[in-house]
PDB file of N, CA and C in Angstrom:
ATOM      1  N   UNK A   1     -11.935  19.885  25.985  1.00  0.00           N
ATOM      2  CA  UNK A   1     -12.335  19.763  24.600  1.00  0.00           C
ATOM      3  C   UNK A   1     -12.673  18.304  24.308  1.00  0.00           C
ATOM      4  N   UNK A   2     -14.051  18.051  23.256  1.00  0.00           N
ATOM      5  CA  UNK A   2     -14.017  16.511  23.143  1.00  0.00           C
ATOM      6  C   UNK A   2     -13.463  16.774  21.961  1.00  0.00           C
ATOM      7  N   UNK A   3     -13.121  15.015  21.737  1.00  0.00           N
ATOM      8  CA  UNK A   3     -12.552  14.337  20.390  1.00  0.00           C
ATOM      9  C   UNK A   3     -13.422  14.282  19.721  1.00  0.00           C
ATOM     10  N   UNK A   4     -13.449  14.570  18.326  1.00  0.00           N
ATOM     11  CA  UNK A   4     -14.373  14.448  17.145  1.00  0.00           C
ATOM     12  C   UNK A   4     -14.741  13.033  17.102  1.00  0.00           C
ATOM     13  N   UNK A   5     -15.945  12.752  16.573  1.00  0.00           N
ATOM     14  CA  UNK A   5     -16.027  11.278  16.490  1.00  0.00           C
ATOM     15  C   UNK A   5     -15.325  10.935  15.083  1.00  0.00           C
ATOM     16  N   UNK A   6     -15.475   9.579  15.038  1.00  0.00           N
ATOM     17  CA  UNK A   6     -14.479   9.068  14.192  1.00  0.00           C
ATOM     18  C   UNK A   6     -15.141   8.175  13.757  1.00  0.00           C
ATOM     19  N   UNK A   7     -15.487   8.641  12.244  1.00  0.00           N
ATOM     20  CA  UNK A   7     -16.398   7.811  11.351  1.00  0.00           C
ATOM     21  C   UNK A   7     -15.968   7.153  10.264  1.00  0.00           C
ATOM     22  N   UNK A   8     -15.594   5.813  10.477  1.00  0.00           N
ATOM     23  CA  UNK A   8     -15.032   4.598  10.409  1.00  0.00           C
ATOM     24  C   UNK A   8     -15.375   4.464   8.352  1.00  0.00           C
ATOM     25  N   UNK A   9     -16.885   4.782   8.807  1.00  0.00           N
ATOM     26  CA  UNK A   9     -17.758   4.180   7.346  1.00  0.00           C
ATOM     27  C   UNK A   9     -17.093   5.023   6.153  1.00  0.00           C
ATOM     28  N   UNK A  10     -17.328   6.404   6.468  1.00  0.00           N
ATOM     29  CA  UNK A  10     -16.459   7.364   5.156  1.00  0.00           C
ATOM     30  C   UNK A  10     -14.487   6.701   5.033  1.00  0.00           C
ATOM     31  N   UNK A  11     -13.771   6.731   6.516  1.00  0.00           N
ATOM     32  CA  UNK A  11     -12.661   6.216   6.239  1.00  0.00           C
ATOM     33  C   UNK A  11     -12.492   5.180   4.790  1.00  0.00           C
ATOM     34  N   UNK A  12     -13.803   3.736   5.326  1.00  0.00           N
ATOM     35  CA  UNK A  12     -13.554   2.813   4.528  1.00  0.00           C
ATOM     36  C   UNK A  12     -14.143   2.917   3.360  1.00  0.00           C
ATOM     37  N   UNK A  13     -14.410   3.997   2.980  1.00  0.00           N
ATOM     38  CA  UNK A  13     -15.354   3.931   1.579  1.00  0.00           C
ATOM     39  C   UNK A  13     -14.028   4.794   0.852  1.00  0.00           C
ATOM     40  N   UNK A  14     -13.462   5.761   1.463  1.00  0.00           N
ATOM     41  CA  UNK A  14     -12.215   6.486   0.574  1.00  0.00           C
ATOM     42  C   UNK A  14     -10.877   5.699   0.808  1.00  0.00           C
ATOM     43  N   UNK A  15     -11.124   4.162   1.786  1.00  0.00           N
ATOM     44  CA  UNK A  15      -9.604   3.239   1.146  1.00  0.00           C
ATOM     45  C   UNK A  15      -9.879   2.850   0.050  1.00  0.00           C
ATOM     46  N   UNK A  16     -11.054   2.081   0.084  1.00  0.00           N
ATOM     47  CA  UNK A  16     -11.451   1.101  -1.026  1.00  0.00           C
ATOM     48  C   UNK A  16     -11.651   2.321  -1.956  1.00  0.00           C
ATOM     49  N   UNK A  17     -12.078   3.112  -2.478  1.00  0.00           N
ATOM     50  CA  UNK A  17     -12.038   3.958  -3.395  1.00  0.00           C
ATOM     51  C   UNK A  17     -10.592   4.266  -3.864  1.00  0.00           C
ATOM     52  N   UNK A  18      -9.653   4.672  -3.263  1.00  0.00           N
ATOM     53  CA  UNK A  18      -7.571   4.989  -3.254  1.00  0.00           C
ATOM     54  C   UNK A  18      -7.888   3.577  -3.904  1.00  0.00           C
ATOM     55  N   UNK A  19      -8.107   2.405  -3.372  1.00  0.00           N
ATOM     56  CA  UNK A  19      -6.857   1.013  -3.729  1.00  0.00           C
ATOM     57  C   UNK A  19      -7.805   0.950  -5.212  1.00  0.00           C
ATOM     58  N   UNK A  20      -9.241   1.018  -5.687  1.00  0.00           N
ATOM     59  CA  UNK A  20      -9.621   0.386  -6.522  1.00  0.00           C
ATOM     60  C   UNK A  20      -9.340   1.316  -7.843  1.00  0.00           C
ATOM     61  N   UNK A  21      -9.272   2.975  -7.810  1.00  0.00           N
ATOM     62  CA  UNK A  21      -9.478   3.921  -8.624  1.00  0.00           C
ATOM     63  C   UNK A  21      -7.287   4.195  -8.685  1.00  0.00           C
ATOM     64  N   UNK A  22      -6.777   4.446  -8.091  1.00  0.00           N
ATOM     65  CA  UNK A  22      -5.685   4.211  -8.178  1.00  0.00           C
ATOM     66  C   UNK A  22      -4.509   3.634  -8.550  1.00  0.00           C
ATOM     67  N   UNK A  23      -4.816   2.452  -7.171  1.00  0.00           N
ATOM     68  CA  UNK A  23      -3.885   1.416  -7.356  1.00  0.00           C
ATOM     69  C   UNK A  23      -4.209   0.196  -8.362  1.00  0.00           C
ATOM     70  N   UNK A  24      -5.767   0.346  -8.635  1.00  0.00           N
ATOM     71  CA  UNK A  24      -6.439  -0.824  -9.988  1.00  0.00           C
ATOM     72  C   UNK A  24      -6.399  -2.191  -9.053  1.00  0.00           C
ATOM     73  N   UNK A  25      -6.455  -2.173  -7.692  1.00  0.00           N
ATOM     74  CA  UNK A  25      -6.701  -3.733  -7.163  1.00  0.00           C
ATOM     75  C   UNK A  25      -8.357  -4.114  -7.594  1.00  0.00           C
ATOM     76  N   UNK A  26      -8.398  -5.373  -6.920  1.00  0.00           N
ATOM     77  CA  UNK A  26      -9.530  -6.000  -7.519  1.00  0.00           C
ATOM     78  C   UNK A  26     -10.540  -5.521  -6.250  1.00  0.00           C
ATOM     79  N   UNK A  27     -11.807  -5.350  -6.397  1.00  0.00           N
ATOM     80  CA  UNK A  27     -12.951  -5.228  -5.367  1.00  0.00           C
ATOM     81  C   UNK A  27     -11.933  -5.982  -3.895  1.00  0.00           C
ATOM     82  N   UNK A  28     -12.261  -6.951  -3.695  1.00  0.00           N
ATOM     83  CA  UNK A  28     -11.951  -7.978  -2.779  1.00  0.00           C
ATOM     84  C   UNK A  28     -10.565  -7.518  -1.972  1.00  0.00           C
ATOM     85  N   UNK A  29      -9.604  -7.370  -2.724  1.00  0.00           N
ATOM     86  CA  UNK A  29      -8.554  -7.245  -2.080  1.00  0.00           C
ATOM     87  C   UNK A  29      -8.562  -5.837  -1.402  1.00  0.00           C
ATOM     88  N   UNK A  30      -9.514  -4.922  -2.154  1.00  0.00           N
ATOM     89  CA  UNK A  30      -9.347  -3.136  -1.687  1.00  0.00           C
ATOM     90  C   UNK A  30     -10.097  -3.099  -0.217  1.00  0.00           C
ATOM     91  N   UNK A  31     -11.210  -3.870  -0.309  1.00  0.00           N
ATOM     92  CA  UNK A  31     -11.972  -4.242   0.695  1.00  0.00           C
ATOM     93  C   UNK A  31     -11.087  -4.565   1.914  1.00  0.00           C
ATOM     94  N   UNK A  32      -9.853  -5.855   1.800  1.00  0.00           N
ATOM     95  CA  UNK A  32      -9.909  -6.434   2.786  1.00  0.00           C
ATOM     96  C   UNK A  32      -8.354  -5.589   3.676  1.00  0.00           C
ATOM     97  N   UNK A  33      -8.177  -5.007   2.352  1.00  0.00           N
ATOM     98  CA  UNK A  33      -6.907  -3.843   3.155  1.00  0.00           C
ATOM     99  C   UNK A  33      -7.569  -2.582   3.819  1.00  0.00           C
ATOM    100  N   UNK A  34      -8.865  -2.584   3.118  1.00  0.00           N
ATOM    101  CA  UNK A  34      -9.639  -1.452   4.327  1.00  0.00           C
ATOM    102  C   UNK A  34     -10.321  -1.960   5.299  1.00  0.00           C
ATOM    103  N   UNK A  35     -10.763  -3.189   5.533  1.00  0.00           N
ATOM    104  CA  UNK A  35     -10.949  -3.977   6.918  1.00  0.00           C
ATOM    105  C   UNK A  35      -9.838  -3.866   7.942  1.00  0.00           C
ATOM    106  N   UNK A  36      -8.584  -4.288   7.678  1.00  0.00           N
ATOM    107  CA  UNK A  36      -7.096  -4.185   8.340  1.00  0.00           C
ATOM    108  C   UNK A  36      -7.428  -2.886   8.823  1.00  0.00           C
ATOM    109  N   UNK A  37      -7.229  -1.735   7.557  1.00  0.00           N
ATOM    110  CA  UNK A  37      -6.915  -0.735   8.007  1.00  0.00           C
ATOM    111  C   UNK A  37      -7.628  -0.068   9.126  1.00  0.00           C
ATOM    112  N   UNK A  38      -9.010   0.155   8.923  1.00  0.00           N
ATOM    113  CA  UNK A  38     -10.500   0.689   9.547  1.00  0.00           C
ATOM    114  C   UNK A  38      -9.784  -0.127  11.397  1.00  0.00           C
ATOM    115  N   UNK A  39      -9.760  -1.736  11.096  1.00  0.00           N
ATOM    116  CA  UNK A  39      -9.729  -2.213  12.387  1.00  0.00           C
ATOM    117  C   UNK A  39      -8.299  -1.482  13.060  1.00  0.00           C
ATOM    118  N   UNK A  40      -6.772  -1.708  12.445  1.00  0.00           N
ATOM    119  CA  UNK A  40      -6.262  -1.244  13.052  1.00  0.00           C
ATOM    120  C   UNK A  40      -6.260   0.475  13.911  1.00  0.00           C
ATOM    121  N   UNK A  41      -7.197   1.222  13.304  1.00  0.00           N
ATOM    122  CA  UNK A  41      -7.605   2.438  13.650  1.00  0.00           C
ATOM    123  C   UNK A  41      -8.590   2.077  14.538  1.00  0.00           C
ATOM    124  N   UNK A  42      -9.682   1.634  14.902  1.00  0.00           N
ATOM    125  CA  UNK A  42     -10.399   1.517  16.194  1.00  0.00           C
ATOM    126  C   UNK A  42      -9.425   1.086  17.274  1.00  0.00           C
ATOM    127  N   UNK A  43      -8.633  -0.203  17.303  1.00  0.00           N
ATOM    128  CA  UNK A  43      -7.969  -0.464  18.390  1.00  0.00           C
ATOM    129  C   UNK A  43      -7.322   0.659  18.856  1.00  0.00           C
ATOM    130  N   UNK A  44      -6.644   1.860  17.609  1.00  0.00           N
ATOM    131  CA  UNK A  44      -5.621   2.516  18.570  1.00  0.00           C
ATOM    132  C   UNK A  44      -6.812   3.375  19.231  1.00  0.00           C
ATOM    133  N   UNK A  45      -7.788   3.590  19.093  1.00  0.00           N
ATOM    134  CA  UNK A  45      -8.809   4.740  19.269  1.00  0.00           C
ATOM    135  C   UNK A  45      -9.680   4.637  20.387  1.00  0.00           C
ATOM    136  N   UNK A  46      -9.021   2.594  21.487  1.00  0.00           N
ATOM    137  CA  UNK A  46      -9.758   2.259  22.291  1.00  0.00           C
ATOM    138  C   UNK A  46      -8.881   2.560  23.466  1.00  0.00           C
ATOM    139  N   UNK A  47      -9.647   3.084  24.706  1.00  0.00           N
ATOM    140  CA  UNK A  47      -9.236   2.914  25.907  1.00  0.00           C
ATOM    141  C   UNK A  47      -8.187   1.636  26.015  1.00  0.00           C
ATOM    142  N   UNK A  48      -6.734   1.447  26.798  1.00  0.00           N
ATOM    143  CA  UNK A  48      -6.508  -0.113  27.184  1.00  0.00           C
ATOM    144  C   UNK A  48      -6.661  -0.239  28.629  1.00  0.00           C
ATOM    145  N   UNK A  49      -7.119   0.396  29.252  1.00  0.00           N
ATOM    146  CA  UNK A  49      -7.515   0.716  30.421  1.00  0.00           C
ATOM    147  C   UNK A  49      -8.129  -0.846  30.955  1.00  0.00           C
ATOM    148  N   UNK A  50      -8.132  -1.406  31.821  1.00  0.00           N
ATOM    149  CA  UNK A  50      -8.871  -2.612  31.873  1.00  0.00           C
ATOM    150  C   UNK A  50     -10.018  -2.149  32.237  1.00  0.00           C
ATOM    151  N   UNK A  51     -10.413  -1.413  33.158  1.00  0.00           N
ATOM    152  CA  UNK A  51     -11.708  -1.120  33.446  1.00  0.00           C
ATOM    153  C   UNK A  51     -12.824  -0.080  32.490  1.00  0.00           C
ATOM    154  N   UNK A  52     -12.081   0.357  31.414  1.00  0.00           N
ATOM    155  CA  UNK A  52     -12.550   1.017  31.094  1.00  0.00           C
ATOM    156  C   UNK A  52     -13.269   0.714  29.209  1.00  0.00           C
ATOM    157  N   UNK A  53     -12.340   0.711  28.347  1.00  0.00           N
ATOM    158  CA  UNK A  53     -12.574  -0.269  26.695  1.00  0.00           C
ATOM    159  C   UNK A  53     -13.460   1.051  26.468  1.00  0.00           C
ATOM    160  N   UNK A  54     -13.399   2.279  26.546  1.00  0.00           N
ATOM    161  CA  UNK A  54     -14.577   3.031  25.807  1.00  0.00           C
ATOM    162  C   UNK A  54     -13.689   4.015  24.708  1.00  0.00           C
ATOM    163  N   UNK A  55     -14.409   4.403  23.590  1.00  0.00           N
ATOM    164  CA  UNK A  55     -13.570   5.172  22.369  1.00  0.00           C
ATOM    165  C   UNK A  55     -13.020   6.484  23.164  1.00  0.00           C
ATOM    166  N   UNK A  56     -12.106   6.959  21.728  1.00  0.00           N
ATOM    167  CA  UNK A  56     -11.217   8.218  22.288  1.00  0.00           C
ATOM    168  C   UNK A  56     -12.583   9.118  22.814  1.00  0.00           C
ATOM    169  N   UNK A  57     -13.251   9.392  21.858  1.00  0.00           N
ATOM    170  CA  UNK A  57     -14.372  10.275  21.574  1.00  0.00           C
ATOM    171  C   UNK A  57     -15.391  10.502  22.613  1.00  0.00           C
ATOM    172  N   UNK A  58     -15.105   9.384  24.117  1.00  0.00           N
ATOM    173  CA  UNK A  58     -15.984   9.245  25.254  1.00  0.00           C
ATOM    174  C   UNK A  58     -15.029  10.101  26.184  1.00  0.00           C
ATOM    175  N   UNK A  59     -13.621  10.519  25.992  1.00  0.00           N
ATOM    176  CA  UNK A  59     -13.199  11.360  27.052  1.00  0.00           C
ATOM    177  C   UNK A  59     -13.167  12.755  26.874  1.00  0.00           C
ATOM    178  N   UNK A  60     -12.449  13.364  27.431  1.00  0.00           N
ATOM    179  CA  UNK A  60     -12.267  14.513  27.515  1.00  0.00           C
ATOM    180  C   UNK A  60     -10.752  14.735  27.124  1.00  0.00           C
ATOM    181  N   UNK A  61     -10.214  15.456  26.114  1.00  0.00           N
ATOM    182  CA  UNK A  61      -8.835  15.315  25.256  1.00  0.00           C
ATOM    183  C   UNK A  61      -8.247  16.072  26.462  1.00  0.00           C
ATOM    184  N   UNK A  62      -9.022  17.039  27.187  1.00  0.00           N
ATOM    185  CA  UNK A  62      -7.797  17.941  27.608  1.00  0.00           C
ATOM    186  C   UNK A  62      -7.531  17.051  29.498  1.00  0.00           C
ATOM    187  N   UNK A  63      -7.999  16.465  29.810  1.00  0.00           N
ATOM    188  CA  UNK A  63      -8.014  16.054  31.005  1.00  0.00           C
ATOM    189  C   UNK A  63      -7.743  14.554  30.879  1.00  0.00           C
ATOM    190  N   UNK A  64      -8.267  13.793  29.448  1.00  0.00           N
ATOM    191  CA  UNK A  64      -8.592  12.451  29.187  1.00  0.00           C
ATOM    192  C   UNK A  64      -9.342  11.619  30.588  1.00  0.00           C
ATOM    193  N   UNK A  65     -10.627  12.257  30.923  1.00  0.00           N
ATOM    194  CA  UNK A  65     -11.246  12.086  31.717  1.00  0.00           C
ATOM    195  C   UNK A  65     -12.737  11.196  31.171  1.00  0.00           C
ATOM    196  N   UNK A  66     -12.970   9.747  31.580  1.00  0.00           N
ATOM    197  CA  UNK A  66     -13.757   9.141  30.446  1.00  0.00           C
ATOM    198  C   UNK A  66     -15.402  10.041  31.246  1.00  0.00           C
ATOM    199  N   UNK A  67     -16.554  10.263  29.908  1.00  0.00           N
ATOM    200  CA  UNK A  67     -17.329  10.634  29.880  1.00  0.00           C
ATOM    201  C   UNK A  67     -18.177   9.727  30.315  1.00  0.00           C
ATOM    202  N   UNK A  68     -18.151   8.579  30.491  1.00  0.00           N
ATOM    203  CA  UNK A  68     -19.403   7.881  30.939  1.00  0.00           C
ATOM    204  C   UNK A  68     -19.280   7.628  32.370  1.00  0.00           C
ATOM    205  N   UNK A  69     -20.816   7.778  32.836  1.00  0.00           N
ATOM    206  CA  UNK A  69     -20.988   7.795  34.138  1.00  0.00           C
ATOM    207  C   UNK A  69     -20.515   6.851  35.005  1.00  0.00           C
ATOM    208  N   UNK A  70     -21.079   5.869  34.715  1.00  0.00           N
ATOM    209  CA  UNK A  70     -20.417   4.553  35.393  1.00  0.00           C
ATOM    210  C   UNK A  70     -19.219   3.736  35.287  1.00  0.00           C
ATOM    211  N   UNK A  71     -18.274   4.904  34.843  1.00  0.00           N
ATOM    212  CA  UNK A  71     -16.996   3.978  35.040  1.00  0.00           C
ATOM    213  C   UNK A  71     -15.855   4.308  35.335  1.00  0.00           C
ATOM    214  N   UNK A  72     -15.107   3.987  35.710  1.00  0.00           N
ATOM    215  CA  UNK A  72     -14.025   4.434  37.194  1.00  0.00           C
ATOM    216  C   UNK A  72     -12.977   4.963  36.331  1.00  0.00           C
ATOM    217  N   UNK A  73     -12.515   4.932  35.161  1.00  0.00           N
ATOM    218  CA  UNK A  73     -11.514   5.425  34.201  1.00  0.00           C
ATOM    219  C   UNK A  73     -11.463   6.832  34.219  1.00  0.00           C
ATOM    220  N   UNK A  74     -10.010   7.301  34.712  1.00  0.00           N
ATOM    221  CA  UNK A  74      -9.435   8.814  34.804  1.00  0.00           C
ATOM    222  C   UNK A  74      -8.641   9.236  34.213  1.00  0.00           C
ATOM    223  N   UNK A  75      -7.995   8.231  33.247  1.00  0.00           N
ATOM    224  CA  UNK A  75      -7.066   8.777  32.632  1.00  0.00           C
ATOM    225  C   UNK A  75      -6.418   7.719  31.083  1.00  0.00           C
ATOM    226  N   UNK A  76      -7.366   8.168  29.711  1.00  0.00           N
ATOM    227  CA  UNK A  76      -7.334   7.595  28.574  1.00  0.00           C
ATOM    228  C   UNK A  76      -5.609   7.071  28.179  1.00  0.00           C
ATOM    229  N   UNK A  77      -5.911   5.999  28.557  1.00  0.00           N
ATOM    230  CA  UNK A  77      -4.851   4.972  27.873  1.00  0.00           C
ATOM    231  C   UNK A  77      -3.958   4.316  26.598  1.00  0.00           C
ATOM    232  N   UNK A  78      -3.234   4.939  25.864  1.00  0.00           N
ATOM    233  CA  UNK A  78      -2.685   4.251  24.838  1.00  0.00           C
ATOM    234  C   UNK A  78      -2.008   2.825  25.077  1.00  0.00           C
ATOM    235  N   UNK A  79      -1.885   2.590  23.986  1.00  0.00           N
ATOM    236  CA  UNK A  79      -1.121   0.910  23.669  1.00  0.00           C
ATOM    237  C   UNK A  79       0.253   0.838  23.759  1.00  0.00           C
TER     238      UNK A  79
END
């Protein structure tokens, strides 16, 4: 089975939407807690594989077998 991709842009448009409609922060600050946030979600979502750095969404969930051709990664890596 693959991993759904993981679209970063809607994530950060419904933080900053929660912190500004919600919580009443200012533009700037809603922004920069959905920068944090958005980034800390790609890192967990990256291979740590040294040879490898490709998203969840390039393997295969049930084998975690990376999808791209040229690269020696067999088995998707957490942190």
């Amino acid at each position: 089975m693959l991993e759904k991709r993981f679209d970063f842009n809607k994530m950060y448009g419904r933080i900053v939407r929660y912190y500004l409609d919600k919580k009443h922060y200012t533009k700037e600050k809603a922004n920069m807690i959905a920068q944090q946030v958005v980034r800390r979600e790609l890192q967990q979502r990256i291979c740590k594989n040294s040879e490898c750095g490709h998203l969840l969404h390039d393997h295969l969930r049930n084998n975690e077998v990376c999808l791209i051709s040229r690269c020696g990664c067999e088995k998707f890596v957490r942190a």
